[in-house]
C-alpha atoms as a PDB file:
ATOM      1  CA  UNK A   1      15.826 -24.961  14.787  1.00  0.00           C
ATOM      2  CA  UNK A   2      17.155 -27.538  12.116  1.00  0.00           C
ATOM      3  CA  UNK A   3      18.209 -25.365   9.226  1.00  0.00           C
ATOM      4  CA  UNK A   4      19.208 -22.184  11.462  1.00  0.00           C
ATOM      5  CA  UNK A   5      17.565 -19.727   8.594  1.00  0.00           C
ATOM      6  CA  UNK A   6      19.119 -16.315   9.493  1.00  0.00           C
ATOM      7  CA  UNK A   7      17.105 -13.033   8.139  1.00  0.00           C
ATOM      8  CA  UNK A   8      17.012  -9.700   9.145  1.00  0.00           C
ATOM      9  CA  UNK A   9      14.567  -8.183  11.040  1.00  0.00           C
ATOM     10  CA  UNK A  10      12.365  -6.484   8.272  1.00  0.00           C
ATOM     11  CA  UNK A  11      12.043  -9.402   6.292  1.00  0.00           C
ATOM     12  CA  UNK A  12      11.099 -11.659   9.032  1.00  0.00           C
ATOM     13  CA  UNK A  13       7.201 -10.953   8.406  1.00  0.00           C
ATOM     14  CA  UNK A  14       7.981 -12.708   4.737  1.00  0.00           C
ATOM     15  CA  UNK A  15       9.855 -15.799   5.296  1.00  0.00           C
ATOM     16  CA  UNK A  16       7.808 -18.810   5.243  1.00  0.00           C
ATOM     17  CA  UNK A  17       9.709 -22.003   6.089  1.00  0.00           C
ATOM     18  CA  UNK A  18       8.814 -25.386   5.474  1.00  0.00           C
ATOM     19  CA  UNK A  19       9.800 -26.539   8.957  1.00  0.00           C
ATOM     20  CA  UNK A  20       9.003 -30.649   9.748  1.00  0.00           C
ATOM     21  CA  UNK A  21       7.112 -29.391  12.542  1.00  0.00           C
ATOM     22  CA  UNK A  22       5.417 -26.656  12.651  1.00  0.00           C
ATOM     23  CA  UNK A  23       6.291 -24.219  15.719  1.00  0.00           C
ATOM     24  CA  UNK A  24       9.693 -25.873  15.956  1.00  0.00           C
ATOM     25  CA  UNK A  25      11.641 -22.949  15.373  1.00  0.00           C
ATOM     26  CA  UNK A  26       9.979 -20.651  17.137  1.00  0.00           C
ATOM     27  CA  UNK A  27       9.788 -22.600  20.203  1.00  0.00           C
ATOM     28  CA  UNK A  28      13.754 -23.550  20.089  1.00  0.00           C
ATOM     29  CA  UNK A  29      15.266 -20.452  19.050  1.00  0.00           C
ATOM     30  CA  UNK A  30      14.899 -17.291  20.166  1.00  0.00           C
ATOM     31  CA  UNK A  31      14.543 -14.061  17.988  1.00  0.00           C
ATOM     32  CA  UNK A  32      17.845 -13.220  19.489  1.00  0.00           C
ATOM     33  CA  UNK A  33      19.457 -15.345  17.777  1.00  0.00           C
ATOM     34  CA  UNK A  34      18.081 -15.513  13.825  1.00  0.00           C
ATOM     35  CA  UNK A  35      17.832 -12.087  13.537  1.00  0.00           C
ATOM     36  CA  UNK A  36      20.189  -9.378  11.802  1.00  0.00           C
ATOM     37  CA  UNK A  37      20.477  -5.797  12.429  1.00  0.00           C
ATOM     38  CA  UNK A  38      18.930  -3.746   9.515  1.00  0.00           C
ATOM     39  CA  UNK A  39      21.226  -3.310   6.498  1.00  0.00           C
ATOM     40  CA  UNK A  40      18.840  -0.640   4.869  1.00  0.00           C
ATOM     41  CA  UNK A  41      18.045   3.106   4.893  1.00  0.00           C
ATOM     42  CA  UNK A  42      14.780   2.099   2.957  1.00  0.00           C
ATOM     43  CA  UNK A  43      12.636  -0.737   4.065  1.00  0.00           C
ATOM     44  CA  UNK A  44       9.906  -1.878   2.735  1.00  0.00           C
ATOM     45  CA  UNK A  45       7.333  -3.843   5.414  1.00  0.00           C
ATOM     46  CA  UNK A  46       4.156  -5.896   5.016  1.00  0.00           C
ATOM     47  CA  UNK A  47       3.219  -6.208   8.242  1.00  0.00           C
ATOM     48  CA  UNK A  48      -0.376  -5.471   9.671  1.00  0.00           C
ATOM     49  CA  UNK A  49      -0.155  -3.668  12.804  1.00  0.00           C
ATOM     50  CA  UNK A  50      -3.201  -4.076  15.304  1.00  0.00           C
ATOM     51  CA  UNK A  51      -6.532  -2.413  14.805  1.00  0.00           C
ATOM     52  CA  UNK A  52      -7.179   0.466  16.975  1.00  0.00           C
ATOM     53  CA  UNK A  53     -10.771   0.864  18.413  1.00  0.00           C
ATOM     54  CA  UNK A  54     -13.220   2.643  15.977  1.00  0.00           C
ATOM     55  CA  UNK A  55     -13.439   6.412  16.928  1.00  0.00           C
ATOM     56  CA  UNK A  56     -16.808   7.310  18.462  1.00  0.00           C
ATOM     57  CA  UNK A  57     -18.451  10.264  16.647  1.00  0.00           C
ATOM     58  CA  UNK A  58     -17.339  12.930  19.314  1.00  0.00           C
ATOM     59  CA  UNK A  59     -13.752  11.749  19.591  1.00  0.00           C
ATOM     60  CA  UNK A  60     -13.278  12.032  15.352  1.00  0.00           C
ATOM     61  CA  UNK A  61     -14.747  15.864  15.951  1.00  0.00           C
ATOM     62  CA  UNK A  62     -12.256  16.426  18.368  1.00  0.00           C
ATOM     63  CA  UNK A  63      -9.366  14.674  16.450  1.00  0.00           C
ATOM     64  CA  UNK A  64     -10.579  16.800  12.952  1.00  0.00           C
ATOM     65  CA  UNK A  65     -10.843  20.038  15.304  1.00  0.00           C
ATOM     66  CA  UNK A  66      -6.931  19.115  16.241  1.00  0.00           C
ATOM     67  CA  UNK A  67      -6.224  19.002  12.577  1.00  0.00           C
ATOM     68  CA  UNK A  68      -7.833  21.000  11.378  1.00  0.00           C
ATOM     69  CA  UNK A  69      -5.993  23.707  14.039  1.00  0.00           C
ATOM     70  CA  UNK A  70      -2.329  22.457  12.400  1.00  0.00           C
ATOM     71  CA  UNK A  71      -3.116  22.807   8.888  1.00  0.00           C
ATOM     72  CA  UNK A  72      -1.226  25.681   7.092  1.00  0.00           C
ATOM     73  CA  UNK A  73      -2.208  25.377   3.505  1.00  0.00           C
ATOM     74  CA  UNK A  74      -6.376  25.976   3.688  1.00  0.00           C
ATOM     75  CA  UNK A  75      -6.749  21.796   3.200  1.00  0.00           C
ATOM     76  CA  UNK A  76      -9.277  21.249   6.491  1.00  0.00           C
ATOM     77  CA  UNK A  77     -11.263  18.575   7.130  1.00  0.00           C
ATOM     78  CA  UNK A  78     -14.914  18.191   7.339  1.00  0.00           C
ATOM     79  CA  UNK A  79     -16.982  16.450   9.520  1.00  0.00           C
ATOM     80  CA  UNK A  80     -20.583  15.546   8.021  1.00  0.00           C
ATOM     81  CA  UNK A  81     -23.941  15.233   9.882  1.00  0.00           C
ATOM     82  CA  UNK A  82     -23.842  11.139   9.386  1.00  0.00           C
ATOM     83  CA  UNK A  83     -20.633  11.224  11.281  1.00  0.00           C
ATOM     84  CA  UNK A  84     -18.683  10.605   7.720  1.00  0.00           C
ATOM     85  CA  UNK A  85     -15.959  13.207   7.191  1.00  0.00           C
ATOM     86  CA  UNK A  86     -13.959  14.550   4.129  1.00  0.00           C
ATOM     87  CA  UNK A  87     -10.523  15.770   3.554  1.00  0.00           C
ATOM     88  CA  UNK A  88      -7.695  15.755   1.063  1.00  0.00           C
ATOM     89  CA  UNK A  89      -4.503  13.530   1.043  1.00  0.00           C
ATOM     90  CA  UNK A  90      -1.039  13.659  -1.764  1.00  0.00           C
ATOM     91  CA  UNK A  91      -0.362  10.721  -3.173  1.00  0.00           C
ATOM     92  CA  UNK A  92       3.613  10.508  -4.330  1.00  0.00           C
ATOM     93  CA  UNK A  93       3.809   8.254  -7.192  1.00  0.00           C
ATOM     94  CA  UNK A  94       7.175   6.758  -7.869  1.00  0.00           C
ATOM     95  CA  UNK A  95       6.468   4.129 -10.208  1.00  0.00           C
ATOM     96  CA  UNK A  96       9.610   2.555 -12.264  1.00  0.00           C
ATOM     97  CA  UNK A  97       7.868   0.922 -14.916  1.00  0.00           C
ATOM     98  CA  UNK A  98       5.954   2.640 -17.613  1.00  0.00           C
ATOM     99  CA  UNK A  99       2.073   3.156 -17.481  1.00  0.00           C
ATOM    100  CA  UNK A 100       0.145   2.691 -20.684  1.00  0.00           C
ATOM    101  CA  UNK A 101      -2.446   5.534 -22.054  1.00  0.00           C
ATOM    102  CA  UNK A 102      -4.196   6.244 -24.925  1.00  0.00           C
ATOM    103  CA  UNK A 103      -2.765   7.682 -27.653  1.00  0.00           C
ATOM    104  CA  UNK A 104      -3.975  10.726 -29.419  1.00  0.00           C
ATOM    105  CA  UNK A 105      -6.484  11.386 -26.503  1.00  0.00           C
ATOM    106  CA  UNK A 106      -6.868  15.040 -25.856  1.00  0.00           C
ATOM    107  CA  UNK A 107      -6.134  16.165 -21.472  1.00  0.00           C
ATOM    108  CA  UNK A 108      -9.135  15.499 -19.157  1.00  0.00           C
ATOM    109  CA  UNK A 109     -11.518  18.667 -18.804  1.00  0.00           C
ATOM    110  CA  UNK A 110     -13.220  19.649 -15.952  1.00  0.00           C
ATOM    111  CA  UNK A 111     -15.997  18.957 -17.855  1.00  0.00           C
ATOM    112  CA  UNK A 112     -15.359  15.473 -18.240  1.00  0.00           C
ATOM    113  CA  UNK A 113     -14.451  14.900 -14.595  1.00  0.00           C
ATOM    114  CA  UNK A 114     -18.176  16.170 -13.807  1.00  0.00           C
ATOM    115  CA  UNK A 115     -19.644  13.967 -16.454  1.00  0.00           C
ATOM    116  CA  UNK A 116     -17.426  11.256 -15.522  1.00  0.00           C
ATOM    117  CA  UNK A 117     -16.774  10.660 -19.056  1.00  0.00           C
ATOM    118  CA  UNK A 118     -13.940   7.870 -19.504  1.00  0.00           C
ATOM    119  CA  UNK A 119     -11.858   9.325 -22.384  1.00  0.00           C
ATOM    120  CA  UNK A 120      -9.831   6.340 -22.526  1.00  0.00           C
ATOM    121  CA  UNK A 121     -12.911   4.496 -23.811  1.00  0.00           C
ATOM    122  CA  UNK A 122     -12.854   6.597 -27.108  1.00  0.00           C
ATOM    123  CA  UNK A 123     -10.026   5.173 -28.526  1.00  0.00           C
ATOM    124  CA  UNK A 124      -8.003   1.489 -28.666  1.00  0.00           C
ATOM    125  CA  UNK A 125      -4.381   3.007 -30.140  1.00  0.00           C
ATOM    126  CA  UNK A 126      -2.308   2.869 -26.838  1.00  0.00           C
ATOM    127  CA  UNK A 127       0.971   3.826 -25.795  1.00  0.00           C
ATOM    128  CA  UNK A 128       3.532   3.728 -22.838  1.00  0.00           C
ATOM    129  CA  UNK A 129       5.283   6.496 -20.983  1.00  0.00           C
ATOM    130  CA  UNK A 130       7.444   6.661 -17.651  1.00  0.00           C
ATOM    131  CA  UNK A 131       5.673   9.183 -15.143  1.00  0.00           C
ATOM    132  CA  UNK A 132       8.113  11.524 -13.166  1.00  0.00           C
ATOM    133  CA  UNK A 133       9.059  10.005  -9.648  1.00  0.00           C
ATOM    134  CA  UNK A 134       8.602  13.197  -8.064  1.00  0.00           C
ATOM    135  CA  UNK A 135       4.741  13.517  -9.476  1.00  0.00           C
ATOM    136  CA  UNK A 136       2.798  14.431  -6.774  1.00  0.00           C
ATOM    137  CA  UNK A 137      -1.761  13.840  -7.119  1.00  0.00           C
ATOM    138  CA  UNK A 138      -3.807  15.726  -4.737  1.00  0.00           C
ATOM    139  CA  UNK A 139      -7.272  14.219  -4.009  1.00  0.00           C
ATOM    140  CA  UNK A 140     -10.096  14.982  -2.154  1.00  0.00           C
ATOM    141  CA  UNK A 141     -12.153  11.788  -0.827  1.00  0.00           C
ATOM    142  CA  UNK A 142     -13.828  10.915   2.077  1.00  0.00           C
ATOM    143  CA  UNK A 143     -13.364   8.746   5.177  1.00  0.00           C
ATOM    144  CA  UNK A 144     -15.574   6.006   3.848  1.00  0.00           C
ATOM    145  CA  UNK A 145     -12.882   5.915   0.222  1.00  0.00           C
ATOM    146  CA  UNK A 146     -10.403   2.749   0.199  1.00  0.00           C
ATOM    147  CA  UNK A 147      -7.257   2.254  -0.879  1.00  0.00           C
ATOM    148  CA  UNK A 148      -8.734   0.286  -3.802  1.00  0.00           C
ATOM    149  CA  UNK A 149     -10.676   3.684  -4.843  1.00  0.00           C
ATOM    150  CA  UNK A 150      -7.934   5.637  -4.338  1.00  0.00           C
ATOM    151  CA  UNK A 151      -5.487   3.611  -6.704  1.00  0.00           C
ATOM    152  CA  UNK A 152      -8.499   3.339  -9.289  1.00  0.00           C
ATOM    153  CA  UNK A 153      -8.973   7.309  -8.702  1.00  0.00           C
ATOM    154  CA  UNK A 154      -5.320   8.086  -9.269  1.00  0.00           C
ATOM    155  CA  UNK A 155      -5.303   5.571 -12.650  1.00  0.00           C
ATOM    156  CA  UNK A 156      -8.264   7.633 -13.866  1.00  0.00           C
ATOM    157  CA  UNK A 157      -6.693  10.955 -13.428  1.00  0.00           C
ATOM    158  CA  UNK A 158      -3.569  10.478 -15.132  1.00  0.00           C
ATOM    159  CA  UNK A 159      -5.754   8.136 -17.724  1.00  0.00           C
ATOM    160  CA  UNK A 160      -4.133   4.676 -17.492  1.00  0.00           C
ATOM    161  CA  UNK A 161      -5.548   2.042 -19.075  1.00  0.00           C
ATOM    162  CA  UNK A 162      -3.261  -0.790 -16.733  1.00  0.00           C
ATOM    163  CA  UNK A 163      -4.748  -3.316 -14.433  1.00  0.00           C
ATOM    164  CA  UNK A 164      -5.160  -1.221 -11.083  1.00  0.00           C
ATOM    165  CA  UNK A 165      -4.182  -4.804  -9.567  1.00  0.00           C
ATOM    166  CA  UNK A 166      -0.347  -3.794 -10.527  1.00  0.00           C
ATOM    167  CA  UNK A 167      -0.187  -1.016  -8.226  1.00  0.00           C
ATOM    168  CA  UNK A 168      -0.481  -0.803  -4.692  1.00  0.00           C
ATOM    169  CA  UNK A 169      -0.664   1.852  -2.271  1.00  0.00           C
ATOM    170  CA  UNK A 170       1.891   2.550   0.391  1.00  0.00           C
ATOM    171  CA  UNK A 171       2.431   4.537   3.374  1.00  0.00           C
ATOM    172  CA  UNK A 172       5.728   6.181   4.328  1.00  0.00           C
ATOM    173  CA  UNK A 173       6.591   6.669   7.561  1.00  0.00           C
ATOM    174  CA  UNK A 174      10.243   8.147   9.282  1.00  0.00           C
ATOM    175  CA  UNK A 175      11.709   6.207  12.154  1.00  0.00           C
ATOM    176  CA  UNK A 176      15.168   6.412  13.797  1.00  0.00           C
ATOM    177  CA  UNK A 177      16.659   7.917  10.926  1.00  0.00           C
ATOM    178  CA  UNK A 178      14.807   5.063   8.239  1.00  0.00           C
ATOM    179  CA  UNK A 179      12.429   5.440   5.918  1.00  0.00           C
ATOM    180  CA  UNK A 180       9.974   2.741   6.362  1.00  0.00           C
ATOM    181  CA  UNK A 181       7.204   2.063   3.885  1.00  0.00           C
ATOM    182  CA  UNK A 182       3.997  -0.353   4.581  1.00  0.00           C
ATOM    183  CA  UNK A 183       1.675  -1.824   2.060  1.00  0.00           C
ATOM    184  CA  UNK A 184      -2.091  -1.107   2.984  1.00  0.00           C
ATOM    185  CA  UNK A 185      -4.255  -3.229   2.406  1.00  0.00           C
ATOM    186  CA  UNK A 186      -7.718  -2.500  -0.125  1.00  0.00           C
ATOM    187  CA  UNK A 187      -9.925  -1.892   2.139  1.00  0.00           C
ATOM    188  CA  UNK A 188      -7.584   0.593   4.632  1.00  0.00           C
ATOM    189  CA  UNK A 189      -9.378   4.004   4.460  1.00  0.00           C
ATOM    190  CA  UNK A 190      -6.413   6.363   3.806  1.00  0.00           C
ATOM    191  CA  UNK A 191      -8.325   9.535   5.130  1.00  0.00           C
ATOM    192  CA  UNK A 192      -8.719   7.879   8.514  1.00  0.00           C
ATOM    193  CA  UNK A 193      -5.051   7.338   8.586  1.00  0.00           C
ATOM    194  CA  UNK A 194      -4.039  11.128   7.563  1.00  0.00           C
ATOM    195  CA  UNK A 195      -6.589  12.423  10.255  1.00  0.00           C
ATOM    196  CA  UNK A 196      -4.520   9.979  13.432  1.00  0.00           C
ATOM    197  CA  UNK A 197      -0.902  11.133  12.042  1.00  0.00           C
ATOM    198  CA  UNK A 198      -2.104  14.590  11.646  1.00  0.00           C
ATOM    199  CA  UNK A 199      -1.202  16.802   8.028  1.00  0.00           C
ATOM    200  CA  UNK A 200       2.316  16.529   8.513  1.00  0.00           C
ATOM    201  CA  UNK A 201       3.852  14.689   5.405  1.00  0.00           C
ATOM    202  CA  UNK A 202       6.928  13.725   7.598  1.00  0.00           C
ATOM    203  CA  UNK A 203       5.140  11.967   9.810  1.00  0.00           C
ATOM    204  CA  UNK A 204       3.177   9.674   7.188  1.00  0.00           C
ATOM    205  CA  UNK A 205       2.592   9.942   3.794  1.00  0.00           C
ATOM    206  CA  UNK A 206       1.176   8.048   0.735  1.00  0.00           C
ATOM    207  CA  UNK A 207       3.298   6.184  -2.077  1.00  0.00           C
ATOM    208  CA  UNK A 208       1.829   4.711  -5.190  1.00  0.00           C
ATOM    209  CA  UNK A 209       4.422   1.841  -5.990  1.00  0.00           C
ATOM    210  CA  UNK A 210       4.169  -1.237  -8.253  1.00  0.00           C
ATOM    211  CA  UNK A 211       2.520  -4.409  -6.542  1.00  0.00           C
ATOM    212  CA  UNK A 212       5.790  -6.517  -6.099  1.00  0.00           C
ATOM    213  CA  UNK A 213       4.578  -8.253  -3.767  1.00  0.00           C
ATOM    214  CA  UNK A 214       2.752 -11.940  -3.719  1.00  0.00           C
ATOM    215  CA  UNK A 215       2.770 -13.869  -6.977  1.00  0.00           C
ATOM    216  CA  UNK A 216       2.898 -12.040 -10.431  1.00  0.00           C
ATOM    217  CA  UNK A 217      -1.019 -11.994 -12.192  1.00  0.00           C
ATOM    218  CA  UNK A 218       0.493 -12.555 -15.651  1.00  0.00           C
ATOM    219  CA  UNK A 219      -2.707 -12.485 -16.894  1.00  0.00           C
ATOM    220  CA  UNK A 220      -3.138  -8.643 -15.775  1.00  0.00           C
ATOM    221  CA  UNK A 221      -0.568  -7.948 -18.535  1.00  0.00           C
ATOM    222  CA  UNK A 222      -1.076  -7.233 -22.241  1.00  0.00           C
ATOM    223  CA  UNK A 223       0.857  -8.819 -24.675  1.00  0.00           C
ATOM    224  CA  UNK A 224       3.027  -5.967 -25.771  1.00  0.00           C
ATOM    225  CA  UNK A 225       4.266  -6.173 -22.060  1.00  0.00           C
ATOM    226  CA  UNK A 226       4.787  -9.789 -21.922  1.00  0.00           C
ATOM    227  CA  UNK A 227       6.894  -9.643 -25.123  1.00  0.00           C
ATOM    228  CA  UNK A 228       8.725  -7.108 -23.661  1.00  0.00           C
ATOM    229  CA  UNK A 229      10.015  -8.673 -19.902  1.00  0.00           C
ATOM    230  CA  UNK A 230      10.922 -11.756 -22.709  1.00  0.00           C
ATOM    231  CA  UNK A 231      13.188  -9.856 -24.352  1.00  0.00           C
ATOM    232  CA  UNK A 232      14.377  -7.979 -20.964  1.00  0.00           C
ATOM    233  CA  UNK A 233      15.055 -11.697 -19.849  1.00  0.00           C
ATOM    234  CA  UNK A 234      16.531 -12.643 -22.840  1.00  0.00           C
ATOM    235  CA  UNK A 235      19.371  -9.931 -22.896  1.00  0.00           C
ATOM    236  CA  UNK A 236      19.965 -10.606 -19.132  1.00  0.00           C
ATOM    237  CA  UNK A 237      20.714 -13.733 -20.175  1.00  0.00           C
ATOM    238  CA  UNK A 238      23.357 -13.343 -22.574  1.00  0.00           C
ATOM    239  CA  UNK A 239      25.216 -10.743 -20.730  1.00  0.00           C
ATOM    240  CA  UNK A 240      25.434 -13.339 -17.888  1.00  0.00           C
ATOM    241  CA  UNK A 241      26.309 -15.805 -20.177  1.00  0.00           C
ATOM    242  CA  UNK A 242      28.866 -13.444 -20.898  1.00  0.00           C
ATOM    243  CA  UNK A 243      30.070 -13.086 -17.837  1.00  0.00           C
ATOM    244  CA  UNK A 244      30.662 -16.300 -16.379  1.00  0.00           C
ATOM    245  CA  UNK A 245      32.530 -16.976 -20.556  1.00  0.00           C
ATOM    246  CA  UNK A 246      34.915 -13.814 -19.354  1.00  0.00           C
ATOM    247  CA  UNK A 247      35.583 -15.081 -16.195  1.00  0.00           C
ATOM    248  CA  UNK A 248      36.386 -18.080 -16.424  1.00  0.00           C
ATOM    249  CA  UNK A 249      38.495 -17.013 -19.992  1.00  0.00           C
ATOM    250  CA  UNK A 250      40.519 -14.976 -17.237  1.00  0.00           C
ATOM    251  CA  UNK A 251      40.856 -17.990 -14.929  1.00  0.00           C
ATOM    252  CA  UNK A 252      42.251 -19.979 -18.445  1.00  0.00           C
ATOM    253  CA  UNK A 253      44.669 -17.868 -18.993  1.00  0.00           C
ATOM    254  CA  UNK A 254      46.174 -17.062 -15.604  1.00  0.00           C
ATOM    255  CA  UNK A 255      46.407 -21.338 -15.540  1.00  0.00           C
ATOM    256  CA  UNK A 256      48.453 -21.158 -18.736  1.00  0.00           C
ATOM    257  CA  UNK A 257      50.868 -18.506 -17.757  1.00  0.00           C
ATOM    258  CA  UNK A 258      50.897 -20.504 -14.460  1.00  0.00           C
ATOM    259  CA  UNK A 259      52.057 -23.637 -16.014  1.00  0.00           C
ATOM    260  CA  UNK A 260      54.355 -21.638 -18.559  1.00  0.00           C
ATOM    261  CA  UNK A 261      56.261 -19.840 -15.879  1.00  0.00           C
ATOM    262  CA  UNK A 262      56.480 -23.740 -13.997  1.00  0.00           C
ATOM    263  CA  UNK A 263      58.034 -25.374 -17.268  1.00  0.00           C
ATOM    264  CA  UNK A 264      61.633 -23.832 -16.706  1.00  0.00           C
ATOM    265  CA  UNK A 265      61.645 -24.449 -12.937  1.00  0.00           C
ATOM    266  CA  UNK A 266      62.981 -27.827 -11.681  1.00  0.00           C
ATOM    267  CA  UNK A 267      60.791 -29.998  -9.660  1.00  0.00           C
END
């Protein structure tokens, strides 16, 4: 109501304004009236939607019979005597930044996945690599699995070594012609999610992003890393020093050839 903060829509979940008093704004000004239509295809949103009731045991049969009845590629789920049920979900990772592995460490085995041996462990040399965006992970976990799992499952497979607090776990969802995506939180169950949208992809589907959101854990990256976004900084620096040098260079001379051109004019 006193600084008349305009935002769009999407972002309204993340503005936090330091109003005098509290509740001022949103008594005094309506929605209406501070919000923008949407200005992009691809949103990103962070806010929690309400809880449906738990399922009772009979109605998550029924719901994994309905699935189970639309699935086309042999990926059912199944429903287990202690009312716990398993299934399989795809992951899409589209990560921009580069994950770090070891170096010189041979491909997982199936062997090793059944030991659970951590090949990563046998060696300290690292290295850093960009994954394809369209990589796609299959996994098969159950209903009781959280997102916190899943993103320390998914790490594991493709053996990175990063903090699994840089990543976060997303669902993608098509509305009105938008693609919307929605952080979940740790302890969402992602299984429980695929079983209410059903195992159409189009309808909702899982993202592996970076964690962009909140402050930055610093201390989650390794030195190498750090070094690196200093000299990233340090270059954006000088090309906006740059910049604002070759502007203003162009707004020098146009003055000169301004006051040139005046010299032989009278008045």
């Amino acid at each position: 109501a006193d600084c008349r903060y305009t935002c769009h829509q999407e972002c309204r979940s993340l503005i936090q304004l330091d109003c005098r008093q509290p509740g001022q704004c949103q008594s005094q000004l309506s929605p209406e009236s501070t919000l923008l239509p949407p200005c992009s295809q691809n949103v990103t949103q962070t806010v929690e939607e309400e809880k449906p009731e738990p399922l009772t045991v009979q109605e998550i049969k029924q719901k994994i019979e309905k699935y189970n009845a639309k699935v086309t590629n042999c990926l059912l789920m199944k429903l287990n005597d202690d009312g716990t049920y398993t299934g399989f979900i795809k992951v899409h990772l589209k990560l921009r930044r580069p994950v770090t592995v070891p170096a010189g460490i041979r491909p997982q085995s199936i062997y090793d996945a059944l030991k659970e041996v951590n090949l990563a462990d046998m060696t300290d040399k690292r290295t850093s690599f960009y994954l394809p965006l369209d990589a796609v992970k299959q996994l098969h976990i159950s209903s009781t699995t959280t997102v916190s799992e899943v993103i320390q499952g998914l790490l594991k497979k493709f053996m990175v070594v990063d903090n699994p607090q840089k990543f976060a776990l997303f669902k993608e969802m098509r509305k009105d012609g938008q693609v919307l995506f929605q952080k979940l939180p740790l302890t969402e169950y992602p299984l429980y999610l695929r079983l209410l949208a059903g195992p159409d992809t189009d309808v909702l589907s899982f993202v592996l992003k970076e964690n962009e959101t909140g402050e930055v854990e610093w201390d989650a990256f390794s030195i190498p890393e750090l070094q690196n976004f200093l000299m990233i900084l340090d270059k954006e620096e000088k090309d906006k020093i740059q910049q604002v040098q070759r502007k203003y260079e162009k707004f020098k001379q146009r003055l000169q050839q301004t006051l040139k051109e005046a010299r032989g004019k009278p008045g």
